[in-house]
C-alpha atoms as a PDB file:
ATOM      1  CA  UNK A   1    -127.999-113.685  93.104  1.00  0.00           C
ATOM      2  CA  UNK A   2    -130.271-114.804  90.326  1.00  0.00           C
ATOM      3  CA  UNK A   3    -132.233-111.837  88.830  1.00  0.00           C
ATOM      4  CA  UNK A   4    -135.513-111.768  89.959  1.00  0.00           C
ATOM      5  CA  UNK A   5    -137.468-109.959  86.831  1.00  0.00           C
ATOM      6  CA  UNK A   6    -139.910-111.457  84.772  1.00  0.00           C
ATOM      7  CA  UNK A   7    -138.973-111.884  81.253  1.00  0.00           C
ATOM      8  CA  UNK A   8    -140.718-110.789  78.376  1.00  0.00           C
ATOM      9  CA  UNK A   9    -144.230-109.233  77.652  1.00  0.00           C
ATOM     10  CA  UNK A  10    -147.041-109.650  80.608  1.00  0.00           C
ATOM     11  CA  UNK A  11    -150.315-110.193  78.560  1.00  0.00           C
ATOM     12  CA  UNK A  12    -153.663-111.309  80.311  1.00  0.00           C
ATOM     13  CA  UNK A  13    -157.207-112.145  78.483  1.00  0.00           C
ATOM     14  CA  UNK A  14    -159.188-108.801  77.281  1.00  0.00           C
ATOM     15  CA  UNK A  15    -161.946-110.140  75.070  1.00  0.00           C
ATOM     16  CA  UNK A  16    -163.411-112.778  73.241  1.00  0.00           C
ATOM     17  CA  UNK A  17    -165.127-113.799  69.693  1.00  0.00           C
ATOM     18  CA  UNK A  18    -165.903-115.843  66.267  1.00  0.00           C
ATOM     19  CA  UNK A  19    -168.091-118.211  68.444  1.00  0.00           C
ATOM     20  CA  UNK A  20    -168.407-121.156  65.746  1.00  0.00           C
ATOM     21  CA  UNK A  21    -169.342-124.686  65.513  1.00  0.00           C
ATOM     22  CA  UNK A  22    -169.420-127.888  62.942  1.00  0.00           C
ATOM     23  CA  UNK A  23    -171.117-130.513  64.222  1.00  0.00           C
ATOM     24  CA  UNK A  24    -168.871-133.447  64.574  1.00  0.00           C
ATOM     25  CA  UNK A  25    -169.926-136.442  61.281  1.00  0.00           C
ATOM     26  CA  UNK A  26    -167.292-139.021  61.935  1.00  0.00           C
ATOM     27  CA  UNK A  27    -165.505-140.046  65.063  1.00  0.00           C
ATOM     28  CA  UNK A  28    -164.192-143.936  65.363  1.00  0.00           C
ATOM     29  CA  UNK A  29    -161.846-146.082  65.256  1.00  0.00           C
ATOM     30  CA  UNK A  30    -162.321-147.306  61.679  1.00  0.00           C
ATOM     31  CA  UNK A  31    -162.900-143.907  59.600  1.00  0.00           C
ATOM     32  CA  UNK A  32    -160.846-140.694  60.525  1.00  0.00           C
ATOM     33  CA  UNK A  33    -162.563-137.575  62.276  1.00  0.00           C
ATOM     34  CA  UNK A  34    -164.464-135.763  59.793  1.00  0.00           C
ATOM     35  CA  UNK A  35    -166.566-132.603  60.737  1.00  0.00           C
ATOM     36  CA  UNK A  36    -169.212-130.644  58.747  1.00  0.00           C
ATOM     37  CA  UNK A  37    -169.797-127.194  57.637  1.00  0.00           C
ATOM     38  CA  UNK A  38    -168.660-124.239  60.094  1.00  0.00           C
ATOM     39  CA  UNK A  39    -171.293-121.997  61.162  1.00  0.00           C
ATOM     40  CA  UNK A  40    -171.543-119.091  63.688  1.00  0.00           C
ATOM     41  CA  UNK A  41    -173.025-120.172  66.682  1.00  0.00           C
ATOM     42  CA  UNK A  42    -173.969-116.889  68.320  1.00  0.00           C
ATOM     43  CA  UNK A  43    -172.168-113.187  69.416  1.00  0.00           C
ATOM     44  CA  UNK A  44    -170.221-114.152  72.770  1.00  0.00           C
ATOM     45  CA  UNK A  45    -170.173-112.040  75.838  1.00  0.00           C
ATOM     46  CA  UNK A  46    -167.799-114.845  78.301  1.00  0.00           C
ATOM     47  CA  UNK A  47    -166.205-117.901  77.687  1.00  0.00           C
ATOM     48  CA  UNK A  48    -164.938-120.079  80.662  1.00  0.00           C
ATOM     49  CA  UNK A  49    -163.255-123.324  80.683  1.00  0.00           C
ATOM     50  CA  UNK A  50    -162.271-125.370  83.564  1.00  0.00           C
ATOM     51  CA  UNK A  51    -161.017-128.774  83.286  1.00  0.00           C
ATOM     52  CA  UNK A  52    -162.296-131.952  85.434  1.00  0.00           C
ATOM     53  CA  UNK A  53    -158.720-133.120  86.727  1.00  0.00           C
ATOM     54  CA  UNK A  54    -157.671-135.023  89.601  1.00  0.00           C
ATOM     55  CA  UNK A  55    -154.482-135.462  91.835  1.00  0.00           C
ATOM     56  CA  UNK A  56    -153.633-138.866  94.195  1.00  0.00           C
ATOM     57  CA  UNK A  57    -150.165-138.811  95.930  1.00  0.00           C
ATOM     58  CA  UNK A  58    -148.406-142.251  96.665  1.00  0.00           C
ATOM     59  CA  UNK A  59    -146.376-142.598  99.437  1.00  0.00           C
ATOM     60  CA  UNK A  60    -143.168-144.742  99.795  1.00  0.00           C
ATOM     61  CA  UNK A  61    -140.837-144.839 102.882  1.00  0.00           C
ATOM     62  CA  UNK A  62    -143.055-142.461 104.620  1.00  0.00           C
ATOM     63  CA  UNK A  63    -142.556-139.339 101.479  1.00  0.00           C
ATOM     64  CA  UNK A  64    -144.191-138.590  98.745  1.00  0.00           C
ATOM     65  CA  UNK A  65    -142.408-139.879  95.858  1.00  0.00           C
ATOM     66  CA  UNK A  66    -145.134-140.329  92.755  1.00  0.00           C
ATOM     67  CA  UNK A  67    -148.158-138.162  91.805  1.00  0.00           C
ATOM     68  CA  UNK A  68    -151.271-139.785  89.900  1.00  0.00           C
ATOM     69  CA  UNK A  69    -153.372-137.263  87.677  1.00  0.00           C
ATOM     70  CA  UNK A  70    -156.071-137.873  86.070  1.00  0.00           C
ATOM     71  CA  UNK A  71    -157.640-135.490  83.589  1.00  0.00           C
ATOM     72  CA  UNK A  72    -161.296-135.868  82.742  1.00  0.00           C
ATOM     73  CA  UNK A  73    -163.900-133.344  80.246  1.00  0.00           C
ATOM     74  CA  UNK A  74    -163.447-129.874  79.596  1.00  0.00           C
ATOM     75  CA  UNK A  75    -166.158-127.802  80.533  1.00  0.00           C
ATOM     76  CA  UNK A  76    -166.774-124.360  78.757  1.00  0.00           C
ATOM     77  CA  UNK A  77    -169.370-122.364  79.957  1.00  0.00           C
ATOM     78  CA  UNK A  78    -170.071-119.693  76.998  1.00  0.00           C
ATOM     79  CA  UNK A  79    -172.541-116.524  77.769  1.00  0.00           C
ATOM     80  CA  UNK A  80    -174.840-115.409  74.747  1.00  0.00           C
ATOM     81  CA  UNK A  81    -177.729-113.908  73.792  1.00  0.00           C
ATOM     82  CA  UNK A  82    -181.032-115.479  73.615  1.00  0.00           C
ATOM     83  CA  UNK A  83    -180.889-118.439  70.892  1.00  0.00           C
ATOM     84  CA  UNK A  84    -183.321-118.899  68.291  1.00  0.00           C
ATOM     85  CA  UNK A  85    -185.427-122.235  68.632  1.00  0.00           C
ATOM     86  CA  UNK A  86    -183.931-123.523  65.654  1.00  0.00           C
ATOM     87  CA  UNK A  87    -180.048-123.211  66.915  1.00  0.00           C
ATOM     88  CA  UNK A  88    -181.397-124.341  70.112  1.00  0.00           C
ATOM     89  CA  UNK A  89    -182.840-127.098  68.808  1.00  0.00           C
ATOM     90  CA  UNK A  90    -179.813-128.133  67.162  1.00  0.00           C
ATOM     91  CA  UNK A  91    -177.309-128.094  69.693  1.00  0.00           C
ATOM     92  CA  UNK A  92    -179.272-130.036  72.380  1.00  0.00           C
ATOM     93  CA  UNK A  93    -180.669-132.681  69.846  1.00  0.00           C
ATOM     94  CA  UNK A  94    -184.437-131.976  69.958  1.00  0.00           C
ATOM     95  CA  UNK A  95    -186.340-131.162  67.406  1.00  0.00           C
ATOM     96  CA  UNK A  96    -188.945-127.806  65.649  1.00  0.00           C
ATOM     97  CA  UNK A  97    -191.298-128.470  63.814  1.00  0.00           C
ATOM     98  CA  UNK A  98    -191.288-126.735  60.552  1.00  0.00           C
ATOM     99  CA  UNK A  99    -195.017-126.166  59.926  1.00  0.00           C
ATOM    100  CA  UNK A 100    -195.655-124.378  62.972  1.00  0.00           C
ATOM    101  CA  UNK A 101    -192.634-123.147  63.798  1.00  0.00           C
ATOM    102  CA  UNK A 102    -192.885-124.902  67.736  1.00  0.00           C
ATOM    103  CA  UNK A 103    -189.839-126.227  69.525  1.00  0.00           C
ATOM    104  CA  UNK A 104    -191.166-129.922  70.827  1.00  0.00           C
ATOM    105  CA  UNK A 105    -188.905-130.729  73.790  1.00  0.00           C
ATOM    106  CA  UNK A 106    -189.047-134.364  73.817  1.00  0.00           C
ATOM    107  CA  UNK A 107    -186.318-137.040  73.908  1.00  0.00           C
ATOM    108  CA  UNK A 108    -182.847-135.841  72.429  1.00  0.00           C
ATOM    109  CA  UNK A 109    -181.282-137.309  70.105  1.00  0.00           C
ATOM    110  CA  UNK A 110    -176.852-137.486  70.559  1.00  0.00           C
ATOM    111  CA  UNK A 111    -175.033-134.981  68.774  1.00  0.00           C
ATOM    112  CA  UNK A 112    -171.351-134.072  69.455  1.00  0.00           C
ATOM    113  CA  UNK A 113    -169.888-130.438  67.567  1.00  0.00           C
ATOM    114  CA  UNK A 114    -166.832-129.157  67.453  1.00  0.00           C
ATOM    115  CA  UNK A 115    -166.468-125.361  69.075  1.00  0.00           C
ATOM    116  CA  UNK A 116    -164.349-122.508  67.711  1.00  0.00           C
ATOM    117  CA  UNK A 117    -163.601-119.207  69.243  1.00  0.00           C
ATOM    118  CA  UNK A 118    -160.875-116.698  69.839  1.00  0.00           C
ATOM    119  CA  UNK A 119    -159.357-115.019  72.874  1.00  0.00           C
ATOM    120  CA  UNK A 120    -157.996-111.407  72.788  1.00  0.00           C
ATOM    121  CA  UNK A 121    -154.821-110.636  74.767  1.00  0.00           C
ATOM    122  CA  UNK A 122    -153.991-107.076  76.086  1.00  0.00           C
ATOM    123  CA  UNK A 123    -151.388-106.914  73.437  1.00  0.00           C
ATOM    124  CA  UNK A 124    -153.831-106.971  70.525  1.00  0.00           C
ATOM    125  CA  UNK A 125    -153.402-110.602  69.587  1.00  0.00           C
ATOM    126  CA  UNK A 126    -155.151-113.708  69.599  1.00  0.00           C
ATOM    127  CA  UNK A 127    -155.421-117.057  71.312  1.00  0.00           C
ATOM    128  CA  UNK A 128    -157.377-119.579  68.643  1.00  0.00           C
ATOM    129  CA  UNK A 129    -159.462-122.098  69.666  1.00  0.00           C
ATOM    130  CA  UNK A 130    -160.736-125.492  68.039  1.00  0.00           C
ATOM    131  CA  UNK A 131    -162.106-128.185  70.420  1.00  0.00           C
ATOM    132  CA  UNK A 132    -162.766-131.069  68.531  1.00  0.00           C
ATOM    133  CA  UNK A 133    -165.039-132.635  69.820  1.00  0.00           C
ATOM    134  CA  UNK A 134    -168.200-131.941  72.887  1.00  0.00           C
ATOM    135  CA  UNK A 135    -172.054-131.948  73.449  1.00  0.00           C
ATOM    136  CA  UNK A 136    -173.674-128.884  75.235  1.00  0.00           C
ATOM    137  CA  UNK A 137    -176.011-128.925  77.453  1.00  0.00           C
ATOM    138  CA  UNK A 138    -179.827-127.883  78.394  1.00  0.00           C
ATOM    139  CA  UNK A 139    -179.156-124.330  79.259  1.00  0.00           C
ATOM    140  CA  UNK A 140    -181.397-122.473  81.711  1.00  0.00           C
ATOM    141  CA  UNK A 141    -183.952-119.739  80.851  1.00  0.00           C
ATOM    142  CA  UNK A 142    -184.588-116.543  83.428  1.00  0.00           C
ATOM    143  CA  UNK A 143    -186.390-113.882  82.864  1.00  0.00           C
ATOM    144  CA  UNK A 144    -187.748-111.590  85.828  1.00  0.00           C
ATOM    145  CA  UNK A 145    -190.455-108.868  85.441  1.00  0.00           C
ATOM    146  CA  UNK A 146    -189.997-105.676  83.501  1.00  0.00           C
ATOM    147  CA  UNK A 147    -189.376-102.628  85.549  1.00  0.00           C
ATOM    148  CA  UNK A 148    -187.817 -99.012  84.605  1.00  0.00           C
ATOM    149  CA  UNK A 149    -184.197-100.261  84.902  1.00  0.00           C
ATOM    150  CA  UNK A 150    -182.075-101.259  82.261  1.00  0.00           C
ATOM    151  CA  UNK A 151    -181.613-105.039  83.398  1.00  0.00           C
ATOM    152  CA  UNK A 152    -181.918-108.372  80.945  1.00  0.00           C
ATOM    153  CA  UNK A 153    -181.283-111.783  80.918  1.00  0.00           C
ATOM    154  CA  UNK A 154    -179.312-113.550  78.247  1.00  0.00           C
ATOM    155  CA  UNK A 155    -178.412-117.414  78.310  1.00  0.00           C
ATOM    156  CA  UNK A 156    -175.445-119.531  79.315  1.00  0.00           C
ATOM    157  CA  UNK A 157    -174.371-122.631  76.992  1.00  0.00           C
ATOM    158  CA  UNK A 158    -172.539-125.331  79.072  1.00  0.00           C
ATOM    159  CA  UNK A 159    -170.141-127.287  76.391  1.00  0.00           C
ATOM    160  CA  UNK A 160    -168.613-130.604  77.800  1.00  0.00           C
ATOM    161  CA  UNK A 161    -165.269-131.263  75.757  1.00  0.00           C
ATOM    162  CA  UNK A 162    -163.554-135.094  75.441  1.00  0.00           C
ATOM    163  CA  UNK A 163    -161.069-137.065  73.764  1.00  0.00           C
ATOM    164  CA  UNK A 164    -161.796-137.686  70.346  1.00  0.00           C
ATOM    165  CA  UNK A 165    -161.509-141.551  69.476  1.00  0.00           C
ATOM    166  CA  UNK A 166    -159.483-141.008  66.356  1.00  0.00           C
ATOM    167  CA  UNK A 167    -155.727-141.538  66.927  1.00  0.00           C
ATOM    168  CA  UNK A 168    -154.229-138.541  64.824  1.00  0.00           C
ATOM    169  CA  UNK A 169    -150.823-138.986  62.738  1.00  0.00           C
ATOM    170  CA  UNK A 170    -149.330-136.022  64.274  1.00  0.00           C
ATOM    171  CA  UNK A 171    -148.361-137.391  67.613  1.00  0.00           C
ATOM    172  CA  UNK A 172    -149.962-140.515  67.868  1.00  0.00           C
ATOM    173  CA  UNK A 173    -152.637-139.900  70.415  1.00  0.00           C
ATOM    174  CA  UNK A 174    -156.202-138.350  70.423  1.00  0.00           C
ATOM    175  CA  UNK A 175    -157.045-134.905  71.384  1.00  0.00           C
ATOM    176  CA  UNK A 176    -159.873-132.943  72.921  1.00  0.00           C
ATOM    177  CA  UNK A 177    -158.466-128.922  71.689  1.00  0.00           C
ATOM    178  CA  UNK A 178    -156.260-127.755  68.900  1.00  0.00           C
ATOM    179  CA  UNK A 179    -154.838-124.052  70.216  1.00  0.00           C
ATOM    180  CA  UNK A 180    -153.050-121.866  68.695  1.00  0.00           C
ATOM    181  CA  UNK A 181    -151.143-118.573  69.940  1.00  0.00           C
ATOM    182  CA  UNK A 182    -150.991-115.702  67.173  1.00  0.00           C
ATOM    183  CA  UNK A 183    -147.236-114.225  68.772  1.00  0.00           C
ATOM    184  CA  UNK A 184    -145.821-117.392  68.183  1.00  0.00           C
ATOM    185  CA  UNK A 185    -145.818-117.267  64.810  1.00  0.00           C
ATOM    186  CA  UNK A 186    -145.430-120.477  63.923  1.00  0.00           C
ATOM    187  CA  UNK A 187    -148.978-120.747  62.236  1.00  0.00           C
ATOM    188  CA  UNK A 188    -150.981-119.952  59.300  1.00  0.00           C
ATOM    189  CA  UNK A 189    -153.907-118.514  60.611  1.00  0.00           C
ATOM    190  CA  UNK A 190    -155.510-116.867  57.941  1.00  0.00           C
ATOM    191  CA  UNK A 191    -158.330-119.671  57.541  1.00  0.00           C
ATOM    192  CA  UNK A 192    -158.033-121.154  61.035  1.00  0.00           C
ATOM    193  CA  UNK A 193    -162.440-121.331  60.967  1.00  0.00           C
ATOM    194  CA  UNK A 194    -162.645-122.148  57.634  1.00  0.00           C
ATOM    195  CA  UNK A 195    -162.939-125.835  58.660  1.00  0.00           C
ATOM    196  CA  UNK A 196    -162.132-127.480  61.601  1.00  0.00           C
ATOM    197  CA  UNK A 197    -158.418-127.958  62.372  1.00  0.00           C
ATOM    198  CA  UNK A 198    -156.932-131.076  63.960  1.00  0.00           C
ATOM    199  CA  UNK A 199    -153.227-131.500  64.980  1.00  0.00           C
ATOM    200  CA  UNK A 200    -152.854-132.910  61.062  1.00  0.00           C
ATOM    201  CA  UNK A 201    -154.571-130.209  59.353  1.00  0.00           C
ATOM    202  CA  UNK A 202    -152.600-127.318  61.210  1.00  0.00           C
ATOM    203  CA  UNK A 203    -150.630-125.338  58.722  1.00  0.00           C
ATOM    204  CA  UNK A 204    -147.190-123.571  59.203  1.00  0.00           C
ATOM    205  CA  UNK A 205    -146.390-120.413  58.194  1.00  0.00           C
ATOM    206  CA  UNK A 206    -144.338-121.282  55.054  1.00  0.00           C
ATOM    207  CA  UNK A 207    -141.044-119.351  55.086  1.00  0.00           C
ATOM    208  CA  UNK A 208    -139.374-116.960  52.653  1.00  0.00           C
ATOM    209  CA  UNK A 209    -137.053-117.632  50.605  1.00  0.00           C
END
């Protein structure tokens, strides 16, 4: 009878943080991907991803022999507090204008960023999170009328995550995420949001001699 217990160390998600982006400068076929400076985006209450992906099941001889998949955009919905105009600005490509100060919501103009953030497991480690490439959305704004409770509203930032178009040396192929996984050890983390890492700027932990 084959044993029945679950191997090794049960961890689950207990936190999250280091919300950064770079906003994305190069991005074809002809130059490699190239991002600019890292900056912290905001403090981060949730992040969510979910991943557009779909199934189709071909049938031969009356069974099921081949499965299809398609996998589409990430989407990470991040919670945060209310954003300046400025960073608000930014990420959804309008514009403020610096006289006055006022946010002029007019046409955007298309800008992709790169999004960095870490997940705590129960065990006290960390889950670290590049993805490479995304534009975020218009988020909503609510905001109901004070009473003598203790409720608030803070925003939601919708990030949609694709393929980069670069073809990486690594393994050949583009990439929408570079994650890493602290109690693998395989990693140098140390400056993991110094910049933003690809699958060929990843660093192993160099090994004693």
């Amino acid at each position: 009878m084959a044993d029945s217990k679950i191997s090794g160390k049960v961890v689950e998600f207990r936190g999250c943080d280091n919300l950064v982006i770079a906003e994305v400068t190069a991005d074809d076929k002809e130059n490699e991907y190239t991002a600019g400076a890292v900056e912290v985006l905001a403090p981060v209450a949730t992040v969510s991803k979910t991943v557009d992906n779909s199934t189709e099941t071909h049938f031969y001889d009356n069974t099921g022999m081949l499965n299809i998949r398609s996998e589409g955009s990430d989407e990470v919905t991040l919670t945060v507090p209310v954003l300046s105009l400025i960073k608000l600005a930014k990420l959804i490509g309008k514009t403020v204008d610096e006289e006055t100060g006022a946010f002029i919501d007019g046409d955007a103009e298309e800008r992709y960023f790169a999004l960095g953030y870490r997940l705590k497991l129960t065990d006290g480690t960390y889950r670290y999170v590049w993805r490479l490439k995304g534009t975020f959305s218009i988020p909503d704004e609510t905001s109901e009328t004070e009473n003598d409770g203790t409720d608030t509203n803070n925003q939601e930032l919708t990030f949609t995550g694709i393929k980069t178009i670069t073809v990486f040396k690594k393994d050949n192929k583009r990439a929408k995420a570079v994650v890493l996984d602290e109690r693998d050890g395989k990693c140098d983390l140390a400056k993991f949001f110094d910049k933003v890492q690809t699958p060929d700027t990843i660093s192993a932990l160099k090994k004693s001699v």
